[in-house]
Protein backbone atom coordinates (compact mmCIF):
# COMPACT_ATOMS: atom_id res chain seq x y z
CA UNK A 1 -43.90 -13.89 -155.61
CA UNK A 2 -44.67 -15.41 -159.33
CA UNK A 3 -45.80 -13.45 -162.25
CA UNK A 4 -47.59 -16.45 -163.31
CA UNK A 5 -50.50 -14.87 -162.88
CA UNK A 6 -49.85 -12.36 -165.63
CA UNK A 7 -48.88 -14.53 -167.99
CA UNK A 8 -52.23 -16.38 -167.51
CA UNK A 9 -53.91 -12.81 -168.13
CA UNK A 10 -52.49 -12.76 -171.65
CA UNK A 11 -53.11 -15.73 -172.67
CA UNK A 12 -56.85 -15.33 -171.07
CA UNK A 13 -56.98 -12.20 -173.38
CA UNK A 14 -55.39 -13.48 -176.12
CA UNK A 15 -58.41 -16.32 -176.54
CA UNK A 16 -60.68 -13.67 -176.43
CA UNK A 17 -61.32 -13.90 -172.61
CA UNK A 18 -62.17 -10.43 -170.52
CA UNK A 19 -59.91 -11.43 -167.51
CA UNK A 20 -57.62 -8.95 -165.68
CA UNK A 21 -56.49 -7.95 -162.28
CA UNK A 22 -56.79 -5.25 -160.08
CA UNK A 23 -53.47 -3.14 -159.48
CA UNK A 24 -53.79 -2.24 -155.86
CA UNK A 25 -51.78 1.51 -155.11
CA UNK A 26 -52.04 2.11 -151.59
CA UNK A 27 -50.14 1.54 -148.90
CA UNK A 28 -52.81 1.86 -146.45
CA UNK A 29 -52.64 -0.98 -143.54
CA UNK A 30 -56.68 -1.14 -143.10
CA UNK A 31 -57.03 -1.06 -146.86
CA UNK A 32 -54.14 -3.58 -147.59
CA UNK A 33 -56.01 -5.97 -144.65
CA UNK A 34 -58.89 -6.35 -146.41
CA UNK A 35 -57.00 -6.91 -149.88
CA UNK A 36 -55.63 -9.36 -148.40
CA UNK A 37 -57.96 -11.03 -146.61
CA UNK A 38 -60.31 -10.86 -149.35
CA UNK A 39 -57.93 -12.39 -151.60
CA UNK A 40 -56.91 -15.38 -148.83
CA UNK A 41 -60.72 -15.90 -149.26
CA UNK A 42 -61.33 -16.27 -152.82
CA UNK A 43 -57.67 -18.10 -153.74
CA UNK A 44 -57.01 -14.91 -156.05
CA UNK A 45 -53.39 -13.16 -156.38
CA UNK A 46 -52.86 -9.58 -154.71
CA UNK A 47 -51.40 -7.11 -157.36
CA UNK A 48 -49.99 -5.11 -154.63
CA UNK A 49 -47.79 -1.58 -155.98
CA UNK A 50 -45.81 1.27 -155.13
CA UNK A 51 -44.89 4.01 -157.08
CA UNK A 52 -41.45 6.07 -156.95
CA UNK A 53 -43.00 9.14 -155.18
CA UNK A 54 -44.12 6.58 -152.00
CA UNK A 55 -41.02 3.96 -151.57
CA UNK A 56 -37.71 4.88 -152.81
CA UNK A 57 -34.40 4.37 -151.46
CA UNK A 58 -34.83 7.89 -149.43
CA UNK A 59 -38.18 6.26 -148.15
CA UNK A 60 -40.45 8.80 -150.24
CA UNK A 61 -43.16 9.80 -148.75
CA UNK A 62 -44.45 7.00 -146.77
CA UNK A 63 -41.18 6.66 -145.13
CA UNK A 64 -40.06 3.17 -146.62
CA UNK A 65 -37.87 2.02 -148.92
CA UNK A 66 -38.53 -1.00 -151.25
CA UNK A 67 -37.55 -3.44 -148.43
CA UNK A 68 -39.35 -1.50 -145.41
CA UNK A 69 -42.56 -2.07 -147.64
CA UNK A 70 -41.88 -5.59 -148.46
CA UNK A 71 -41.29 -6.69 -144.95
CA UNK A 72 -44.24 -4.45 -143.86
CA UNK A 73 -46.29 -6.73 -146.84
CA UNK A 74 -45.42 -9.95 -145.73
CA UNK A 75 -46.38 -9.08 -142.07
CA UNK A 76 -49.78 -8.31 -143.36
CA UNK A 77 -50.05 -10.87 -145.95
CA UNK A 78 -48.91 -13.54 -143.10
CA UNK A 79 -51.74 -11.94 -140.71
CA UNK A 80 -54.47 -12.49 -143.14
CA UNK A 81 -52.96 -16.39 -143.84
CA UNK A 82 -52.44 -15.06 -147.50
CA UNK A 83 -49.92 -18.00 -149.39
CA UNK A 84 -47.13 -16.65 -150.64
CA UNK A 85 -47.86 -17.24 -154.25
CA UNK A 86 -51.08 -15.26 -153.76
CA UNK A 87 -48.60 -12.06 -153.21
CA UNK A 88 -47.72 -10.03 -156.26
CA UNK A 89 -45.05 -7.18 -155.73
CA UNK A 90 -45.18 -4.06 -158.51
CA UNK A 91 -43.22 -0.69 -158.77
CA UNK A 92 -45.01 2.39 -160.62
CA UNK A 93 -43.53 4.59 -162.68
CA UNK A 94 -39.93 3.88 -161.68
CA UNK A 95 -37.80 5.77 -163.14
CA UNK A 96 -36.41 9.47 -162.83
CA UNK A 97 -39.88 11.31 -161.69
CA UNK A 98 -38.39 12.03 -158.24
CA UNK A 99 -35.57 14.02 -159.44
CA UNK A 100 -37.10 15.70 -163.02
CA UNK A 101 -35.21 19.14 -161.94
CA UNK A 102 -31.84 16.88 -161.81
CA UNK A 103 -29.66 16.89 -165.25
CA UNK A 104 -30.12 13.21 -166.83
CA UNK A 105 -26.62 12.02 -165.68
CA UNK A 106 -27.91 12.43 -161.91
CA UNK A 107 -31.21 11.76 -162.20
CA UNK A 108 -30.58 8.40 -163.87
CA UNK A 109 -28.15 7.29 -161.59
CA UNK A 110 -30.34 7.89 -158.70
CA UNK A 111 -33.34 6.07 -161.47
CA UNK A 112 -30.82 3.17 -161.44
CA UNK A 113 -30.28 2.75 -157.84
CA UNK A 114 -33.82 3.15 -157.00
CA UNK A 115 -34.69 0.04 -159.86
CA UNK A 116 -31.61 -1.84 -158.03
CA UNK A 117 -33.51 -1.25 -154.65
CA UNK A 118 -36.89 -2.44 -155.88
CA UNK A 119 -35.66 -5.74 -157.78
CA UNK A 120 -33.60 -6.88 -154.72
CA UNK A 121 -36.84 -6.41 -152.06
CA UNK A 122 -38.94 -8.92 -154.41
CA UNK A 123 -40.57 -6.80 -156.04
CA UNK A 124 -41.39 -8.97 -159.80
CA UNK A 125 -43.47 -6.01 -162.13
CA UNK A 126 -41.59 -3.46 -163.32
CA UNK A 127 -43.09 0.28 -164.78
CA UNK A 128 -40.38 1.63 -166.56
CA UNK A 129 -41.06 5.22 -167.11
CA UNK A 130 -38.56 8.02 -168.06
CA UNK A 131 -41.18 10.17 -170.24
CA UNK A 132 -40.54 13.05 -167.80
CA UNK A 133 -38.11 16.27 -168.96
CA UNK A 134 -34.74 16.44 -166.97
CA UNK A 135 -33.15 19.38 -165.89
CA UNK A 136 -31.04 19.25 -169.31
CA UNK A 137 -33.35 18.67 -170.96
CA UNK A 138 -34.83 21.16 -173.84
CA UNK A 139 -37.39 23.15 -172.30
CA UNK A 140 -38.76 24.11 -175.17
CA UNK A 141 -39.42 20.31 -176.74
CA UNK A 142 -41.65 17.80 -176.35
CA UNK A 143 -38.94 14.89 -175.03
CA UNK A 144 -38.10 12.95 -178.24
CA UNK A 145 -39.93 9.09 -177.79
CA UNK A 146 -36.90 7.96 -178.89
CA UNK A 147 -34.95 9.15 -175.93
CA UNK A 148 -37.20 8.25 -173.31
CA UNK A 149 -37.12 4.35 -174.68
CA UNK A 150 -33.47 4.78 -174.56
CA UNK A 151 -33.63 5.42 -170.50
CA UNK A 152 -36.46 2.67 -170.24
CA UNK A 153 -33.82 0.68 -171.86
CA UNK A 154 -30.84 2.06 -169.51
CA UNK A 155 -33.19 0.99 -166.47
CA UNK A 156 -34.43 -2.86 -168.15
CA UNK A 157 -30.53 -2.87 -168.05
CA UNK A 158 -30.04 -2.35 -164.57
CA UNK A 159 -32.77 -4.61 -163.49
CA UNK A 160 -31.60 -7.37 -165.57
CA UNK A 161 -28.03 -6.92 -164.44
CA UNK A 162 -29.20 -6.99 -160.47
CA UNK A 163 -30.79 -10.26 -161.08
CA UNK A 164 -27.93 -11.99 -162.64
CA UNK A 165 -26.23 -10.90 -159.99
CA UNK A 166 -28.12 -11.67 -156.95
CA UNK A 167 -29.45 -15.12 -158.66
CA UNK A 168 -33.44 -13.38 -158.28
CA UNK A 169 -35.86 -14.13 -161.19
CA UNK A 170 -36.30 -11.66 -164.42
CA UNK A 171 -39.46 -9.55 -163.70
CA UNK A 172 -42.18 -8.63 -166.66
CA UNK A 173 -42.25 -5.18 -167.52
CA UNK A 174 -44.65 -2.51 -168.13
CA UNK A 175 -44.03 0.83 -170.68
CA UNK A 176 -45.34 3.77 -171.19
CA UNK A 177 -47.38 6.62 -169.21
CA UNK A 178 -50.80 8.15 -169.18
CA UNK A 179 -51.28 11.50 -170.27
CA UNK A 180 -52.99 12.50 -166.87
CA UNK A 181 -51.02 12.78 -163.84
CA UNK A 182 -50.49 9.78 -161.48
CA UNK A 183 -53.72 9.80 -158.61
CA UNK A 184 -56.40 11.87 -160.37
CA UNK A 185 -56.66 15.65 -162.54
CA UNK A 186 -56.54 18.68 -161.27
CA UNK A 187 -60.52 19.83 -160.20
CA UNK A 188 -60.37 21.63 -163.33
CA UNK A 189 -62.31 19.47 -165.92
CA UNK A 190 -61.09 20.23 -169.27
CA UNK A 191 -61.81 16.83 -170.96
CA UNK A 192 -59.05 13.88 -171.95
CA UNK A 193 -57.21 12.71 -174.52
CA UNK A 194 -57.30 9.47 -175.59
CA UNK A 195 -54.07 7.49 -176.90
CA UNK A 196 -53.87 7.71 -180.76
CA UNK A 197 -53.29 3.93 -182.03
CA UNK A 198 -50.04 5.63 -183.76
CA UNK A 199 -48.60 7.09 -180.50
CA UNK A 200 -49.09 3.47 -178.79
CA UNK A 201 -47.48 1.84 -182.04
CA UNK A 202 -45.05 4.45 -181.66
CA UNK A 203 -43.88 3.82 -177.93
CA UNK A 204 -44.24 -0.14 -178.29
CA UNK A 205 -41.84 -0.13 -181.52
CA UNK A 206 -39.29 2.57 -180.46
CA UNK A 207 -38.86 0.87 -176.88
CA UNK A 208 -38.55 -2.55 -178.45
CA UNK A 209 -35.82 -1.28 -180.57
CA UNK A 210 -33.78 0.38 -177.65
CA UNK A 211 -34.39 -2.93 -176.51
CA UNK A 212 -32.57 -4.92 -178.76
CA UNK A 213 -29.94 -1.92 -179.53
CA UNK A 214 -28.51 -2.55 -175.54
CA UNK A 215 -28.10 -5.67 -176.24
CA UNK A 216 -32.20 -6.71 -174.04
CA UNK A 217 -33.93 -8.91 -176.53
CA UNK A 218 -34.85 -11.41 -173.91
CA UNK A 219 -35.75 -8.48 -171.61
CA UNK A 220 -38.05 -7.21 -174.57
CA UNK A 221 -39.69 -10.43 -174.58
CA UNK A 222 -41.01 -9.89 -170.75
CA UNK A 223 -42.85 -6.66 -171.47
CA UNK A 224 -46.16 -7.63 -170.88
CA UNK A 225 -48.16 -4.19 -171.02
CA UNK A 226 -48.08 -0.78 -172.29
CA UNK A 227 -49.65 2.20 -169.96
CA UNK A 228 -52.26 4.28 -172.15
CA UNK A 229 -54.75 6.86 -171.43
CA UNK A 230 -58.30 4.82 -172.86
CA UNK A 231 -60.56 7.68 -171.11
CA UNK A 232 -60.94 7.40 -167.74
CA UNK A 233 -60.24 9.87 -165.18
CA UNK A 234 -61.65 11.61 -162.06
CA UNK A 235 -61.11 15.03 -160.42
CA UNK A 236 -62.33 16.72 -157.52
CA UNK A 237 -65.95 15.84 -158.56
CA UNK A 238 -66.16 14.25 -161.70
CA UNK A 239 -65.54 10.99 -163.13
CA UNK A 240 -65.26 10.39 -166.81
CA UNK A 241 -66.77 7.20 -167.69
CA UNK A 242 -65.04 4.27 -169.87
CA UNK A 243 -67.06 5.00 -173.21
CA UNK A 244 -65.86 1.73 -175.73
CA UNK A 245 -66.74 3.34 -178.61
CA UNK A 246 -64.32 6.04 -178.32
CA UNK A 247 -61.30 3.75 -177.59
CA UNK A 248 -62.02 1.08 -180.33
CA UNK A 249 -58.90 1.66 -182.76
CA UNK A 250 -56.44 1.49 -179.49
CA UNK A 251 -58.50 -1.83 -178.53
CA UNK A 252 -58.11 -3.12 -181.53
CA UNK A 253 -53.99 -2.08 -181.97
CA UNK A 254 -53.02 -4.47 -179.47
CA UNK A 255 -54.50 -7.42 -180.61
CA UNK A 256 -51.58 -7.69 -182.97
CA UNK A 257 -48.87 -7.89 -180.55
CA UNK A 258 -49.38 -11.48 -179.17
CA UNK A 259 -47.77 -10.73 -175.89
CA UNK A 260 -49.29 -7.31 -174.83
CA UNK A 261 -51.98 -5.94 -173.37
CA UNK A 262 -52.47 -2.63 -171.80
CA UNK A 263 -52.40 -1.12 -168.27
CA UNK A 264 -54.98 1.16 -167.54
CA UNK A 265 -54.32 4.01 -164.49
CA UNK A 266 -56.68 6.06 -162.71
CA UNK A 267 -59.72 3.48 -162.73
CA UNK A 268 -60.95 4.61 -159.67
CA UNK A 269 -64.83 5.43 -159.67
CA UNK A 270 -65.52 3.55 -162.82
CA UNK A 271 -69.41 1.86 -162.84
CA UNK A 272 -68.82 -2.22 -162.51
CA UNK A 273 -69.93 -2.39 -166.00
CA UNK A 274 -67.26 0.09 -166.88
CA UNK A 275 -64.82 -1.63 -165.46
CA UNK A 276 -65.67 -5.00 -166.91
CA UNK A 277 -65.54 -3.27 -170.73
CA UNK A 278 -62.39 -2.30 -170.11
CA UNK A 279 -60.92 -5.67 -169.36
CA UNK A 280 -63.01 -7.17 -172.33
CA UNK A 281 -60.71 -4.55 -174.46
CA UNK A 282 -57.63 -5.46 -174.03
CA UNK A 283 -56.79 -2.96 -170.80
CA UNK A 284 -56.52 -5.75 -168.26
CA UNK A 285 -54.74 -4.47 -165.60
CA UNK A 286 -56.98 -2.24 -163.61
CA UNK A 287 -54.62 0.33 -161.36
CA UNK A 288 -57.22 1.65 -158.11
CA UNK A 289 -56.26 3.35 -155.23
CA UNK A 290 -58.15 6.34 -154.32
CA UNK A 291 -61.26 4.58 -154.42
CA UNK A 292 -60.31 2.76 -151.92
CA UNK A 293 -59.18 5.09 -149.13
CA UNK A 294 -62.59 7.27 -150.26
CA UNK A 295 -64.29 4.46 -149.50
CA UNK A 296 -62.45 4.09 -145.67
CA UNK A 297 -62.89 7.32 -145.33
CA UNK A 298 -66.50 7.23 -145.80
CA UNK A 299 -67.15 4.62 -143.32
CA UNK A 300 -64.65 6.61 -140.81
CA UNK A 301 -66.85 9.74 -141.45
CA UNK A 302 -70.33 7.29 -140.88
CA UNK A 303 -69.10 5.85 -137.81
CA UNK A 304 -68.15 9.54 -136.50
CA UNK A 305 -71.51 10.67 -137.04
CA UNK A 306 -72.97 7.96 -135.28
CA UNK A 307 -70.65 8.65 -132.58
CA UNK A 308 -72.03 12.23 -132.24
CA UNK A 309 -75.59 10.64 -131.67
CA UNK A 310 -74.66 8.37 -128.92
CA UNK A 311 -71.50 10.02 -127.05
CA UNK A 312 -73.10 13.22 -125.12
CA UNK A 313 -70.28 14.42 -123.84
CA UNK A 314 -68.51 16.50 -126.87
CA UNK A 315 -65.07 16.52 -124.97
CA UNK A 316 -65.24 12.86 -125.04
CA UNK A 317 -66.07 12.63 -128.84
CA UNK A 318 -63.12 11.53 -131.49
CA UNK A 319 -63.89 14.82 -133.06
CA UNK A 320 -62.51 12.73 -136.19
CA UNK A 321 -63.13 14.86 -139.08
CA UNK A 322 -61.99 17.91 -137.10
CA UNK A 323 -59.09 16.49 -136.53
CA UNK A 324 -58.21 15.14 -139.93
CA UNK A 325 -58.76 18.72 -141.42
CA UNK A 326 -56.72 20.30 -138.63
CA UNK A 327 -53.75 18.03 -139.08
CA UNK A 328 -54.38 19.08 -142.85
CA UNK A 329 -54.07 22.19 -142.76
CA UNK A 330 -50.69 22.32 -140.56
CA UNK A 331 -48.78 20.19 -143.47
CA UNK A 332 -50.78 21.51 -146.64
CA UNK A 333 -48.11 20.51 -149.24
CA UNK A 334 -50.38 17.02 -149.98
CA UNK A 335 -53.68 18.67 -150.92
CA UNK A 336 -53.13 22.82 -151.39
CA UNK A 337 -51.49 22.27 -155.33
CA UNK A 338 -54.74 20.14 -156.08
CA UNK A 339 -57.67 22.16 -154.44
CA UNK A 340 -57.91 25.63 -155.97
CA UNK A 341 -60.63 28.21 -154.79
CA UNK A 342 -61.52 29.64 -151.97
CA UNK A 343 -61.59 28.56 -148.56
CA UNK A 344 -65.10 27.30 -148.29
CA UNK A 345 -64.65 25.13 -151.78
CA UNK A 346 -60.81 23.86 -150.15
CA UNK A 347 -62.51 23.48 -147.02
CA UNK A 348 -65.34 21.06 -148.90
CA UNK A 349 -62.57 19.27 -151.34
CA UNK A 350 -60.14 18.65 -148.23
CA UNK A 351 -63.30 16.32 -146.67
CA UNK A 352 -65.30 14.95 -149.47
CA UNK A 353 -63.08 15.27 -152.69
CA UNK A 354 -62.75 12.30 -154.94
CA UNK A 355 -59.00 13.04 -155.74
CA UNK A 356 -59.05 12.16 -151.94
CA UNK A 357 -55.90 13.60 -150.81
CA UNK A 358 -56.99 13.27 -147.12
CA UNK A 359 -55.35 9.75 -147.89
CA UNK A 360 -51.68 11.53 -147.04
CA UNK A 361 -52.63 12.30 -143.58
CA UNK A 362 -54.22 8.78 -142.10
CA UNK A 363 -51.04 8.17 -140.85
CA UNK A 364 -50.74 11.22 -138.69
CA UNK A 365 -50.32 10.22 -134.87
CA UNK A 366 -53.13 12.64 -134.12
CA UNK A 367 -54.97 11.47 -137.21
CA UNK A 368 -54.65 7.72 -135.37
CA UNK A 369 -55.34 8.79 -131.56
CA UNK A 370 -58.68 10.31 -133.08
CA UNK A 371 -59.93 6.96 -134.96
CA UNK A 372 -58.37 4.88 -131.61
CA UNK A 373 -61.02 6.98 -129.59
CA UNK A 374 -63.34 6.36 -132.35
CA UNK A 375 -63.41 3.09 -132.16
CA UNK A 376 -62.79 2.79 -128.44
CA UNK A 377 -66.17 5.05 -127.94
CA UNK A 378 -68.44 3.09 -130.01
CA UNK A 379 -66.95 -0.72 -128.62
CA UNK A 380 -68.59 0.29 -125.47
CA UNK A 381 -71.96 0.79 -127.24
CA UNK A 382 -74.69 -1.58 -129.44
CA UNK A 383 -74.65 0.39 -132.80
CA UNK A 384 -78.11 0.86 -133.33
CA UNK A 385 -79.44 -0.64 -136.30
CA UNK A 386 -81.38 2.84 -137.14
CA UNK A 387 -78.35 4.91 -137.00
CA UNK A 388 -76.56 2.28 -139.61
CA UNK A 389 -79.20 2.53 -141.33
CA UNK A 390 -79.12 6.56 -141.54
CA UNK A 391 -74.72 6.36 -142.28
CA UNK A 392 -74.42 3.14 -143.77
CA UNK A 393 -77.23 2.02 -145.61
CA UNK A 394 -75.31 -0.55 -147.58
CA UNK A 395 -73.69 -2.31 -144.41
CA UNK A 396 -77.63 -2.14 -142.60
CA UNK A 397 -78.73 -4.24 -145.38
CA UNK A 398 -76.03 -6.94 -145.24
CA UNK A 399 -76.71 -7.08 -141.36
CA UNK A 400 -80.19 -7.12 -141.61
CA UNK A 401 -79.42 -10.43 -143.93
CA UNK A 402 -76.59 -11.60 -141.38
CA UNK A 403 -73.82 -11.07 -143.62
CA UNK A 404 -72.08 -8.72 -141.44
CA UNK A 405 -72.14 -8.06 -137.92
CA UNK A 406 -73.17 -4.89 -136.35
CA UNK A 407 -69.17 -3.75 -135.51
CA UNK A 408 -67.27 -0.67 -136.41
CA UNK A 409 -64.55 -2.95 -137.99
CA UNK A 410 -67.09 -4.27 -139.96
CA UNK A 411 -68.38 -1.60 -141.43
CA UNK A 412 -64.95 0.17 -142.36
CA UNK A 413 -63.79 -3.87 -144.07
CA UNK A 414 -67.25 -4.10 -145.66
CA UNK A 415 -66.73 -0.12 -147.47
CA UNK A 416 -63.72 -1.22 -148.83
CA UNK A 417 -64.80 -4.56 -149.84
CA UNK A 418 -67.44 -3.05 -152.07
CA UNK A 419 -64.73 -1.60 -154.17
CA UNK A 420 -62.80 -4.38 -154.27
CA UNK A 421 -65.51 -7.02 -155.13
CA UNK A 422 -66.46 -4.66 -158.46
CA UNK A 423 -62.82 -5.08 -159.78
CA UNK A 424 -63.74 -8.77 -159.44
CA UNK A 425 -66.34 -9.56 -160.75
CA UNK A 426 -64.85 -6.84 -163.85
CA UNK A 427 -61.85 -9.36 -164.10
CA UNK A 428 -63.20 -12.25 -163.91
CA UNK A 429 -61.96 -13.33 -160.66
């Protein structure tokens, strides 16, 4: 797993070239199929990543821990015939987010074994971000920049020191945070704020001086991004839209650090031509993930509706969508914080939301018997080019032109490739 691929970014941006990558979060097995298949087919690098909330050494909330999901990679990478050098392993926010109601002395330690965890299983970016309060913290403060580039610092030290150690090669960092939470607002849409040029300046100079303070100049030198808020976000049922003009001063801030760029989270939803403006300035990693299970979703929901049209006997149906809310509703910690109102507006947001917290529950073994049936009940049936035509428009007109065939598979790889192809042709790829 080589970072050369980064370094060929900055350089790229550095000549005044709009390339980029796409940051893949999602740990999806359908989803991370077609990455890499599509990637096998085009010769480009996966950017592959995992935050601290999904994989940690307590296996978080997908059940893994740094090496579960890098074995569980590889399998999938080696099914799709993806070259190892095509595979790119990233951690998100890694730091103390997991255990913010710990005092610093705890929560760091844990910070420390979880960046021990991730550096051993392969894993070559790095997020360092301790701009979260700890339990010790003052309440009544904004945490001092200061102090959370000293705890960057304390973690660039641990990840450094595991390397020497275990004879693995240095990773490139990323610092910083948005401003809006990781995977999407609230529904509430009360507007963003953009990254002042001084607060970037700000974070890049105090974390390059904790840097050097502990004694992690060469470390300093591997930071290859800084994670700002340019103006992009999505809720429930909004998206705002990459507007240039508004995040010209931070564009133009990093053009004097010749070995930055910026990271850019919560792209998901952005217009192609969005997308591509924001790797022309200067934010060339592209974090997506949402989008993408939306998008499988979608093509789930299509394929269920078709199945209604040709499967007469209801008791024999998938009942997909039924199912998914059900399963929902029983375990309601994923979705009930981020879908206020009442129950006909949760009931709406828990299906068709674009925060798309529905992504928690794929994995559910009733979730999984459902699209198994699914699938099963439509194999023994010709889709009908009408009915893709009704549900899935976009597929009808690639089979229609032979592109595609006329499968359930298919469709659901085709959905997601949409997304995927926009960060693409946005990167330059």
């Amino acid at each position: 797993m080589s970072t050369k691929i980064l370094e060929e970014i900055i350089q790229a941006q550095k000549q005044g070239h709009a390339r980029g990558i796409a940051s893949i979060c999602s740990a999806h097995p359908d989803v991370l199929r077609v990455v890499m298949q599509q990637a096998a087919q085009s010769g480009a690098v996966a950017l592959v990543e995992t935050t601290c909330n999904q994989v940690n050494q307590f296996g978080g909330y997908t059940g893994m821990t740094p090496k579960d999901f890098t074995v569980y990679l590889k399998k999938l990478a080696d099914q799709a015939r993806l070259a190892p050098e095509q595979l790119l392993l990233g951690g998100d926010h890694l730091g103390p987010s997991v255990w913010q109601k710990e005092p610093a002395d705890s929560a760091l330690e844990k910070s420390a074994v979880l960046i021990r965890a991730y550096i051993q299983a392969g894993y070559r970016k790095i997020h360092l971000d301790a701009s979260m309060k700890l339990a010790d913290d003052d309440p009544n403060r904004p945490l001092p920049v200061e102090l959370a580039a000293q705890r960057s610092a304390f973690l660039a030290s641990i990840a450094e020191q595991t390397c020497m150690e275990n004879g693995l090669p240095f990773p490139r960092y990323v610092i910083g945070t948005e401003v809006p939470i990781p995977g999407g607002a609230q529904s509430t849409h009360k507007g963003l704020c953009i990254t002042t040029p001084q607060d970037a300046q700000q974070t890049i100079e105090a974390t390059r001086l904790a840097f050097e303070q502990a004694g992690l100049g060469a470390a300093w030198e591997r930071v290859l991004a800084i994670v700002v808020q340019p103006g992009v976000e999505f809720g429930d049922e909004f998206v705002d839209d990459y507007q240039p003009e508004r995040a010209k001063a931070l564009a133009e801030l990093i053009q004097a650090y010749s070995g930055l760029v910026y990271e850019a989270h919560s792209t998901d939803y952005q217009t192609r031509q969005g997308l591509q403006a924001l790797a022309r300035d200067h934010f060339a990693i592209l974090k997506v993930g949402p989008a993408l299970t939306f998008a499988l979703r979608e093509a789930l929901f299509a394929l269920a509706s078709m199945e209604n049209e040709l499967i007469s006997d209801a008791g024999s149906r998938s009942n997909l969508a039924e199912v998914l809310d059900n399963a929902m509703l029983q375990a309601p910690g994923y979705w009930r914080p981020y879908y206020p109102g009442d129950e006909q507006q949760q009931h709406f947001a828990r299906k068709y939301s674009l925060s798309d917290r529905s992504r928690y529950y794929w994995g559910d073994p009733r979730v999984q018997n459902a699209i198994r049936a699914l699938l099963t009940n439509l194999s023994t049936k010709s889709l009908p080019l009408t009915l893709i035509s009704q549900y899935s428009p976009l597929q009808y007109a690639k089979i229609r032109s032979r592109e595609l065939t006329p499968t359930p598979q298919a469709i659901i790889d085709d959905r997601v490739r949409i997304v995927l192809e926009d960060y693409e042709f946005a990167c330059g790829m």
